[in-house]
C-alpha atoms as a PDB file:
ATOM      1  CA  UNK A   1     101.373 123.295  94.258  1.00  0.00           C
ATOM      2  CA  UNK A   2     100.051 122.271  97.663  1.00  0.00           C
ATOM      3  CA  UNK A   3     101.811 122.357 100.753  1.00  0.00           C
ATOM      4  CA  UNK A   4     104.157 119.280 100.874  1.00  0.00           C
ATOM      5  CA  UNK A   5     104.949 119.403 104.317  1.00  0.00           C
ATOM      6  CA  UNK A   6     101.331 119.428 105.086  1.00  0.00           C
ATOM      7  CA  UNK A   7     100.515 116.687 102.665  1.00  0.00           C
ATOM      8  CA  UNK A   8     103.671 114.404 103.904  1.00  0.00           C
ATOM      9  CA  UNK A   9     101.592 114.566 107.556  1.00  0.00           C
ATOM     10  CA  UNK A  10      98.367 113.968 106.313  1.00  0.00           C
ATOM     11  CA  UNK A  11      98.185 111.544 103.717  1.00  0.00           C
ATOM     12  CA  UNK A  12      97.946 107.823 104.751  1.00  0.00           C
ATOM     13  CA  UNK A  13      96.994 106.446 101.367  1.00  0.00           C
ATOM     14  CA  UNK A  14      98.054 106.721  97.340  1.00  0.00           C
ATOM     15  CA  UNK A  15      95.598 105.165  95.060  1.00  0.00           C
ATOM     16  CA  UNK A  16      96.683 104.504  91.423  1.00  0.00           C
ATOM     17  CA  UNK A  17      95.181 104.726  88.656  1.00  0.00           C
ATOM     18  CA  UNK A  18      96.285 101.321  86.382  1.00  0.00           C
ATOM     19  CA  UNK A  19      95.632 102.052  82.875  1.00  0.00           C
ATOM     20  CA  UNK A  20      98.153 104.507  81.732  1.00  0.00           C
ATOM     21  CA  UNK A  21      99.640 105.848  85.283  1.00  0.00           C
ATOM     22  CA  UNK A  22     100.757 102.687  86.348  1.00  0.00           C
ATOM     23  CA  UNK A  23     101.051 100.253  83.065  1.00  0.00           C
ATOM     24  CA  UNK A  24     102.063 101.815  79.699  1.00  0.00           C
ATOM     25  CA  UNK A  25      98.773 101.280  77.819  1.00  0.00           C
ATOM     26  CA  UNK A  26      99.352 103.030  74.769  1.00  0.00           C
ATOM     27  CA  UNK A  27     102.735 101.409  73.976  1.00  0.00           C
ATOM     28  CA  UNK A  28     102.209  98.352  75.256  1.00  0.00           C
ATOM     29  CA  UNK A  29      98.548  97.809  73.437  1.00  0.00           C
ATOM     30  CA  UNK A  30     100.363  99.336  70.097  1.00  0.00           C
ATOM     31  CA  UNK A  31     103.230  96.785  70.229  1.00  0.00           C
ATOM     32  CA  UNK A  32     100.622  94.056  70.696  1.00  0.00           C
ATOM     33  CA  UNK A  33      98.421  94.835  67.926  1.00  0.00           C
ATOM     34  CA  UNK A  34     100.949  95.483  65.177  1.00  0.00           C
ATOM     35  CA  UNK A  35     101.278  91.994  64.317  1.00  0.00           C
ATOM     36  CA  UNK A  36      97.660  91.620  64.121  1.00  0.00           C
ATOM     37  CA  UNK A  37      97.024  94.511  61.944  1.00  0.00           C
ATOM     38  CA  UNK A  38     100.422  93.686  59.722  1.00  0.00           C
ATOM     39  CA  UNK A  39      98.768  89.955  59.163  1.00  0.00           C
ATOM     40  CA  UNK A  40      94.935  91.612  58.054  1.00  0.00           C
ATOM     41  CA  UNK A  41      96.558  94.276  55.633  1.00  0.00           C
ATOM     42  CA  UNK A  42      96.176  96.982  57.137  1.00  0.00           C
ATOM     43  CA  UNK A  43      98.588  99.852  56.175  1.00  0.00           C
ATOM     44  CA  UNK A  44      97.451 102.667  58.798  1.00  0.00           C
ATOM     45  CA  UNK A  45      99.529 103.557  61.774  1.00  0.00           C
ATOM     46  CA  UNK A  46      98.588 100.810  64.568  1.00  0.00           C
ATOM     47  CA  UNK A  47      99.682 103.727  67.067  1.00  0.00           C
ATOM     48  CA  UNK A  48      96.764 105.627  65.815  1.00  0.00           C
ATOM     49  CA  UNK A  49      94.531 102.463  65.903  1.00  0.00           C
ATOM     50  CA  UNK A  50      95.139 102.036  69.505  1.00  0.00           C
ATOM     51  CA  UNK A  51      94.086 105.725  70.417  1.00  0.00           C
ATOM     52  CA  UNK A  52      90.959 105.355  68.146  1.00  0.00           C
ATOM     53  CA  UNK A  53      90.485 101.943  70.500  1.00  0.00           C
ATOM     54  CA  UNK A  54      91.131 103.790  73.587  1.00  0.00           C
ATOM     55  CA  UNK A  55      88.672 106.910  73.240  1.00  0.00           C
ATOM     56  CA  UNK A  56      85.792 104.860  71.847  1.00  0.00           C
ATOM     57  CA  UNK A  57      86.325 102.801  75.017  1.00  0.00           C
ATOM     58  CA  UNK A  58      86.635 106.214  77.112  1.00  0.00           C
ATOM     59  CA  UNK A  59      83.065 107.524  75.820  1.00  0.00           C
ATOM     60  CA  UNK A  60      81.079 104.518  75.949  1.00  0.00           C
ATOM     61  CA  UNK A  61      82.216 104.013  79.820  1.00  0.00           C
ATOM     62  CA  UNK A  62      81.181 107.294  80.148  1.00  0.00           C
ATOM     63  CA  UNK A  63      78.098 106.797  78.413  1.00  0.00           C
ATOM     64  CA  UNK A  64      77.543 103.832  81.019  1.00  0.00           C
ATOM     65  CA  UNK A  65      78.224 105.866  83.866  1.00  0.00           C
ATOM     66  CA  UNK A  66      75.872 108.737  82.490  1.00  0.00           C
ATOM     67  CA  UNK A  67      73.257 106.684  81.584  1.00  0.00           C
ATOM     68  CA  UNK A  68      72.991 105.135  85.259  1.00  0.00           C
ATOM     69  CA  UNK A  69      71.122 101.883  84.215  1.00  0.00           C
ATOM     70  CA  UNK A  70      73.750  99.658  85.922  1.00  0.00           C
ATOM     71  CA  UNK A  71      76.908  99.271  85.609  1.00  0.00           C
ATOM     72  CA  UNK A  72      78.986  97.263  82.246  1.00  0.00           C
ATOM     73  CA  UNK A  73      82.038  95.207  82.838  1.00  0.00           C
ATOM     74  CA  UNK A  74      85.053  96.873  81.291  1.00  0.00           C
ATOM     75  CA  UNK A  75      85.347  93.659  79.073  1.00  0.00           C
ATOM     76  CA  UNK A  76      82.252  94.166  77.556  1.00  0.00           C
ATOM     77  CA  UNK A  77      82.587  97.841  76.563  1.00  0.00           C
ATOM     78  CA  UNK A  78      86.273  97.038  75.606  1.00  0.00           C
ATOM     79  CA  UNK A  79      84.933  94.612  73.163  1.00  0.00           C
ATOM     80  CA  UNK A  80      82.193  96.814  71.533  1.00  0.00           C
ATOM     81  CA  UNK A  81      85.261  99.572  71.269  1.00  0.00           C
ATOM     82  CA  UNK A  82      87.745  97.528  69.220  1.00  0.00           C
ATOM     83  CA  UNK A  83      84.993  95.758  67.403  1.00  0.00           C
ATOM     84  CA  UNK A  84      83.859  99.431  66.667  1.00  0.00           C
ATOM     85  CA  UNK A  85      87.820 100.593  66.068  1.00  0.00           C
ATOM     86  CA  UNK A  86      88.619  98.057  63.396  1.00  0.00           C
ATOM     87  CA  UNK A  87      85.295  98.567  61.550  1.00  0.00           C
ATOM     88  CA  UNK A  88      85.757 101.958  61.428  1.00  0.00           C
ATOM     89  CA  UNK A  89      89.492 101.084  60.033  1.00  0.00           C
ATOM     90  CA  UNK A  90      87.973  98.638  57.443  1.00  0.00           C
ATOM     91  CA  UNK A  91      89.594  95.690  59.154  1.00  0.00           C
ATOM     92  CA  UNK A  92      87.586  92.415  59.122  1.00  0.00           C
ATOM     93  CA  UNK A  93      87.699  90.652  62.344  1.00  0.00           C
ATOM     94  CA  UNK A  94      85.962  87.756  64.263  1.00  0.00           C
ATOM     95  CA  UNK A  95      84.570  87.803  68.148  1.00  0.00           C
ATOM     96  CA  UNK A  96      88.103  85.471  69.267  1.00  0.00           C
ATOM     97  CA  UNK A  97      90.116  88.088  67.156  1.00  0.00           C
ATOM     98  CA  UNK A  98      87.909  91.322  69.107  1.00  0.00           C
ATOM     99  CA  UNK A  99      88.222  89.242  72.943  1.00  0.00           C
ATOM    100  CA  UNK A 100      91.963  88.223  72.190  1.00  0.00           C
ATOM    101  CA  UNK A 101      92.876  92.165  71.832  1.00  0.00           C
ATOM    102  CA  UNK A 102      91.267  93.207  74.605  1.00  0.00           C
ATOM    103  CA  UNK A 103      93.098  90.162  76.641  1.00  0.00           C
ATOM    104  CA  UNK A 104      96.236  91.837  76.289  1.00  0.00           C
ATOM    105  CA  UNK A 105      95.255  94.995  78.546  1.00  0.00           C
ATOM    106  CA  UNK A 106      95.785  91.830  81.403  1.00  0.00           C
ATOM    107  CA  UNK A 107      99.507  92.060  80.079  1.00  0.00           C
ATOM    108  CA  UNK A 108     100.163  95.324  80.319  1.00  0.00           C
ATOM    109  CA  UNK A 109     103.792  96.524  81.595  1.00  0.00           C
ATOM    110  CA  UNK A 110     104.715  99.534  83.971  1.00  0.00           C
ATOM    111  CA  UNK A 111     106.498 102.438  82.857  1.00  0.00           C
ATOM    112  CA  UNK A 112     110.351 102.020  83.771  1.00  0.00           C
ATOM    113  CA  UNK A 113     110.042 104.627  86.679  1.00  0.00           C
ATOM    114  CA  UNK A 114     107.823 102.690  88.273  1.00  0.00           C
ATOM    115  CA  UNK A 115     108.954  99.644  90.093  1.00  0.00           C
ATOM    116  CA  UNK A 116     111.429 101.645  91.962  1.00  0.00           C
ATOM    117  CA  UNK A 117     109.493 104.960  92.988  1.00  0.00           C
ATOM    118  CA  UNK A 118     106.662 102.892  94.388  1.00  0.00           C
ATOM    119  CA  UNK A 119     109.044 101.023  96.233  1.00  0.00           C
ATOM    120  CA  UNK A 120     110.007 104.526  97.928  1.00  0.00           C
ATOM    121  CA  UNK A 121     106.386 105.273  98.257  1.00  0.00           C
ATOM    122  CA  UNK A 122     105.304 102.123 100.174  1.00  0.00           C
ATOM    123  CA  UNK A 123     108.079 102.934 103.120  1.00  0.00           C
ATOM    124  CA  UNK A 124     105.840 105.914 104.138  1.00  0.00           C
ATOM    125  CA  UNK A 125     101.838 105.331 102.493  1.00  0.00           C
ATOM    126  CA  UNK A 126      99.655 102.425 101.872  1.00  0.00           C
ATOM    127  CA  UNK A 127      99.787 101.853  98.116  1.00  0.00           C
ATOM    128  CA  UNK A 128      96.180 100.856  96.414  1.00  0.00           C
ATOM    129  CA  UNK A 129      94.883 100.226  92.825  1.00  0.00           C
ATOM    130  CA  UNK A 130      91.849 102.160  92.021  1.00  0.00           C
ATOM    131  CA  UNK A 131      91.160 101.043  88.275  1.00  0.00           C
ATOM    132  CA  UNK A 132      88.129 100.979  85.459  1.00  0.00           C
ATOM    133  CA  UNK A 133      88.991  97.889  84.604  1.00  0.00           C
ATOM    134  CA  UNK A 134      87.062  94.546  85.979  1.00  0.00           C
ATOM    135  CA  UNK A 135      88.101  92.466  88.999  1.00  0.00           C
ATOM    136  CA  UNK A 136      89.286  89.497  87.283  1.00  0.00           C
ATOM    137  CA  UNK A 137      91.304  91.544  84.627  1.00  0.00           C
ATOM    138  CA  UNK A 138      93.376  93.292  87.678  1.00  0.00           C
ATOM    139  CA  UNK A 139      93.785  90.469  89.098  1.00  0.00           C
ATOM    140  CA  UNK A 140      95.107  88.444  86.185  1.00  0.00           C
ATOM    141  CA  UNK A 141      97.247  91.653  85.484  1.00  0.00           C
ATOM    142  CA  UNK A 142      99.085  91.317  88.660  1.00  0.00           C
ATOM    143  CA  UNK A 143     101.883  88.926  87.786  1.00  0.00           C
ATOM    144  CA  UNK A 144     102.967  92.148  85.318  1.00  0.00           C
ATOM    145  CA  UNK A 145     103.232  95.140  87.234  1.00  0.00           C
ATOM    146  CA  UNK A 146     106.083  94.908  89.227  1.00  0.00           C
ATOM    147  CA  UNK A 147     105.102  95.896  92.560  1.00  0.00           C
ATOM    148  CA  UNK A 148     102.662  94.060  94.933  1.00  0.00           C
ATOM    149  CA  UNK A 149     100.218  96.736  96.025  1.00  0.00           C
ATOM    150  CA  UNK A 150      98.404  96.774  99.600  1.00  0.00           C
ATOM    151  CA  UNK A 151      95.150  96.675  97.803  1.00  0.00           C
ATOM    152  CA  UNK A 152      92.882  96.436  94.397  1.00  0.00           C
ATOM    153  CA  UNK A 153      89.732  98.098  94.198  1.00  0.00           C
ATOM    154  CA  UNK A 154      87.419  97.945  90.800  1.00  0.00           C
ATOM    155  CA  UNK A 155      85.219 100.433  89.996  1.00  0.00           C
ATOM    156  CA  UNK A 156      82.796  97.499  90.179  1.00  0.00           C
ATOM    157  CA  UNK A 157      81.935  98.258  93.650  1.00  0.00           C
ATOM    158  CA  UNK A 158      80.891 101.278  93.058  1.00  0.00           C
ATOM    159  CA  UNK A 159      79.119 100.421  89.976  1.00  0.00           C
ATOM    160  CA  UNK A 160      80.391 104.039  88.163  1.00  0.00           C
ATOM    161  CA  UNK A 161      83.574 104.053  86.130  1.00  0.00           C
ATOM    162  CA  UNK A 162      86.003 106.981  87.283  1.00  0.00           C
ATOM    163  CA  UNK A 163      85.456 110.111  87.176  1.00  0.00           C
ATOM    164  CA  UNK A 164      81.762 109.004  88.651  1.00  0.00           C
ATOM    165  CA  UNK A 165      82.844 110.884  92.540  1.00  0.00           C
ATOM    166  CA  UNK A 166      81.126 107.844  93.842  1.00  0.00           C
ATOM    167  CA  UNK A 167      84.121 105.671  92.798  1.00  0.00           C
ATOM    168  CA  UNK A 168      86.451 107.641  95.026  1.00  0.00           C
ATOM    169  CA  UNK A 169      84.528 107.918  97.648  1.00  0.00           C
ATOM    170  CA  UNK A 170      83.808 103.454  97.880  1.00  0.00           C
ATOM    171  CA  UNK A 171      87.644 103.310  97.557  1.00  0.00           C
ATOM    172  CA  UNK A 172      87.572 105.759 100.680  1.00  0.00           C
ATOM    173  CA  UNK A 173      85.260 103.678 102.642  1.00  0.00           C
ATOM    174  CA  UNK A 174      86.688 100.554 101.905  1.00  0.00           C
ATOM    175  CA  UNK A 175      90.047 101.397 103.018  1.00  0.00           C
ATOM    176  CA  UNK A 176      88.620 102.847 106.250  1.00  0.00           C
ATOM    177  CA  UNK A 177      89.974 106.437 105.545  1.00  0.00           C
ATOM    178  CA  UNK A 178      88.627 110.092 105.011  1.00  0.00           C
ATOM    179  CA  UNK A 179      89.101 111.125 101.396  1.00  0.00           C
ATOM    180  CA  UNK A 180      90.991 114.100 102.543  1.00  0.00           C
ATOM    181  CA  UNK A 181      93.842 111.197 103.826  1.00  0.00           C
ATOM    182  CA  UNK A 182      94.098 109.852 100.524  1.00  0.00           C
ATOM    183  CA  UNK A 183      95.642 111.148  97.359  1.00  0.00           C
ATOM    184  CA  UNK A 184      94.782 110.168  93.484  1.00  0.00           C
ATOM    185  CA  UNK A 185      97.905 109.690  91.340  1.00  0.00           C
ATOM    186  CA  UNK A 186      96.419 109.552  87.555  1.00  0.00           C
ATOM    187  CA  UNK A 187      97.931 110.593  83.798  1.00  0.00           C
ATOM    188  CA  UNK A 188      94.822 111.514  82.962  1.00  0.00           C
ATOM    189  CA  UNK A 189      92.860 114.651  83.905  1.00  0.00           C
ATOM    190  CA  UNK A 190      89.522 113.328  83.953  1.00  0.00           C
ATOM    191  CA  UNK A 191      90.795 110.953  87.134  1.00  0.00           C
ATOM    192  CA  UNK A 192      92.488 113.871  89.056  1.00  0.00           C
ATOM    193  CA  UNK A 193      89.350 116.220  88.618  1.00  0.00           C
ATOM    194  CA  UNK A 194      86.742 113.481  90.082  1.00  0.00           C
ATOM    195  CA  UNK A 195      89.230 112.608  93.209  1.00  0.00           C
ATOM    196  CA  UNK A 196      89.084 116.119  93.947  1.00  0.00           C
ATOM    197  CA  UNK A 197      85.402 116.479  93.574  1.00  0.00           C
ATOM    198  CA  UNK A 198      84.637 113.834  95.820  1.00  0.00           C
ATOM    199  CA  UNK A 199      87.600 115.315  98.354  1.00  0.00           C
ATOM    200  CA  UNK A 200      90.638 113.672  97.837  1.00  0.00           C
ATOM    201  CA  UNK A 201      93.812 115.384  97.169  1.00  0.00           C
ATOM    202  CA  UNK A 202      95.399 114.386  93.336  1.00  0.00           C
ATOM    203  CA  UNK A 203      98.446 114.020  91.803  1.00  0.00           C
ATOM    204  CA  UNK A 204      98.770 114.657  88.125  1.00  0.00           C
ATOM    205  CA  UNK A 205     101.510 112.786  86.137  1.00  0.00           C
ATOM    206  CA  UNK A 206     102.134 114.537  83.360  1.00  0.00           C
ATOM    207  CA  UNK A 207     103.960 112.568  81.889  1.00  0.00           C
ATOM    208  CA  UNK A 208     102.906 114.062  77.877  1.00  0.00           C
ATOM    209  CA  UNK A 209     103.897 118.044  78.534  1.00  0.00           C
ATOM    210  CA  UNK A 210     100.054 118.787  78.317  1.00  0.00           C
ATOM    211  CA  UNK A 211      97.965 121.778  80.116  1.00  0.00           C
ATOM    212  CA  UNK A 212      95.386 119.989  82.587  1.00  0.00           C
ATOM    213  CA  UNK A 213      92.657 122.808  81.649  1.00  0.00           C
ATOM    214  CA  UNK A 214      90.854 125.158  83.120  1.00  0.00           C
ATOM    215  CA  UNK A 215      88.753 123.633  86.557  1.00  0.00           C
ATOM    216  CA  UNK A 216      88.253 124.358  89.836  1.00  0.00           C
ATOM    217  CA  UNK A 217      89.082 120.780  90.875  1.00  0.00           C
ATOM    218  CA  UNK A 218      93.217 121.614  90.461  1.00  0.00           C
ATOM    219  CA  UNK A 219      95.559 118.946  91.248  1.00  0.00           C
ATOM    220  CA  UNK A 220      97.777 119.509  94.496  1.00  0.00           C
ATOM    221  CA  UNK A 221     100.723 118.396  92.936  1.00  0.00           C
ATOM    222  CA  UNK A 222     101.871 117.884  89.004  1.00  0.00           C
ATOM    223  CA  UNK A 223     105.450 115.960  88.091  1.00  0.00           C
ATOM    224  CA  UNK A 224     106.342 114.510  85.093  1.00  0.00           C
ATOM    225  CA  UNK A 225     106.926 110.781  86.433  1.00  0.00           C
ATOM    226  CA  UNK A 226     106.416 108.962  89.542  1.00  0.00           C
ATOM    227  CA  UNK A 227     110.188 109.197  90.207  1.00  0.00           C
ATOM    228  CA  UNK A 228     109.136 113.006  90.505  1.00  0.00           C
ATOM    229  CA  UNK A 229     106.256 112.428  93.115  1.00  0.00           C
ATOM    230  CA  UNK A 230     108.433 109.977  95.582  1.00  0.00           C
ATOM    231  CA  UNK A 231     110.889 112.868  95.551  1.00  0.00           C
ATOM    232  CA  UNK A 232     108.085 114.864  97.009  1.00  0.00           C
ATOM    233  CA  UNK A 233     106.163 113.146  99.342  1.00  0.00           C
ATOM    234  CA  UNK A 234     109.086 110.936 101.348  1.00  0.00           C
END
């Protein structure tokens, strides 16, 4: 772990990642789609639907990003994904039924840690949302998160979803700071490792007990919560 002392006097700014740091995405998404998937038939686990959902999402934004031939709305790849998903499942399905699942990633709620420790966090740092997702959908997702951040900034300016280093470094420029004075809280190891490429420090929530893997891009700090990160850093 990094030198907390050092970090406490250099850091000015935490950026979030939304999906799955901030908002429970896999609960939330699998509480939303049982119904659905009770009224079709469908007799699987909607848990494991929803992670089927989420990692055909993950590799065609990747895909996008690799591919460098402009940049997809979230929306868009979202809906090939669960049109994909619930193919692969056998699940018949219409476009409204495909766009009205992906709606409910707007609705997402925060872990129960979170409200609180970000209110700890804003006394000392400027608190920003750095997110995959599309303008309009974090905006419309604001009502639900339970804290008012400083700032919202969509991979859409940057044209490359995260872990694209060019992400990290638009969020840097837009908020006016060096990446070294900003710090990348994520659940997901993919996010820490491109903040870190690009030069910002990271914060790993680890919130499932897994290894983060062998890379040279190591996070300065892994907790299990945010609850565990304000502790640190005020």
């Amino acid at each position: 772990m990094a030198d907390i002392d050092l970090l406490r006097r250099e850091l000015k700014v935490l950026t979030f990642d939304q999906y799955g740091t901030i908002v429970d995405m896999q609960g939330c998404l699998t509480t939303a789609v049982a119904p659905f998937l009770k009224e079709k038939g469908w007799k699987g686990e909607p848990g494991r639907l929803v992670t089927w959902w989420r990692r055909t999402h993950f590799e065609n934004s990747m895909i996008d990003s690799l591919c460098d031939r402009g940049h997809t709305p979230y929306r868009q790849i979202g809906h090939r994904a669960v049109s994909f998903t619930l193919s692969r499942a056998g699940i018949e399905h219409t476009s409204d039924e495909v766009e009205m699942l992906v709606s409910e990633i707007e609705k997402l709620r925060p872990f129960p840690e979170v409200p609180e420790a970000l209110q700890r966090l804003e006394k000392k740092y400027k608190l920003v949302i750095l997110s995959n997702g599309d303008r309009d959908m974090l905006e419309a997702a604001k009502p639900y998160l339970g804290h008012t951040f400083d700032e919202t900034i969509s991979v859409q300016e940057a044209g490359h979803f995260k872990p694209h280093r060019k992400t990290y470094e638009t969020a840097a420029s837009i908020l006016g700071v060096a990446e070294i004075e900003c710090m990348h809280v994520a659940n997901h190891a993919f996010d820490c490792i491109g903040a870190k490429a690009a030069g910002m420090r990271a914060a790993f929530i680890d919130r499932r007990n897994r290894p983060f893997g062998q890379t040279q891009h190591e996070p300065d700090i892994t907790v299990e919560s945010l609850t565990d990160l304000a502790d640190l850093l005020t």
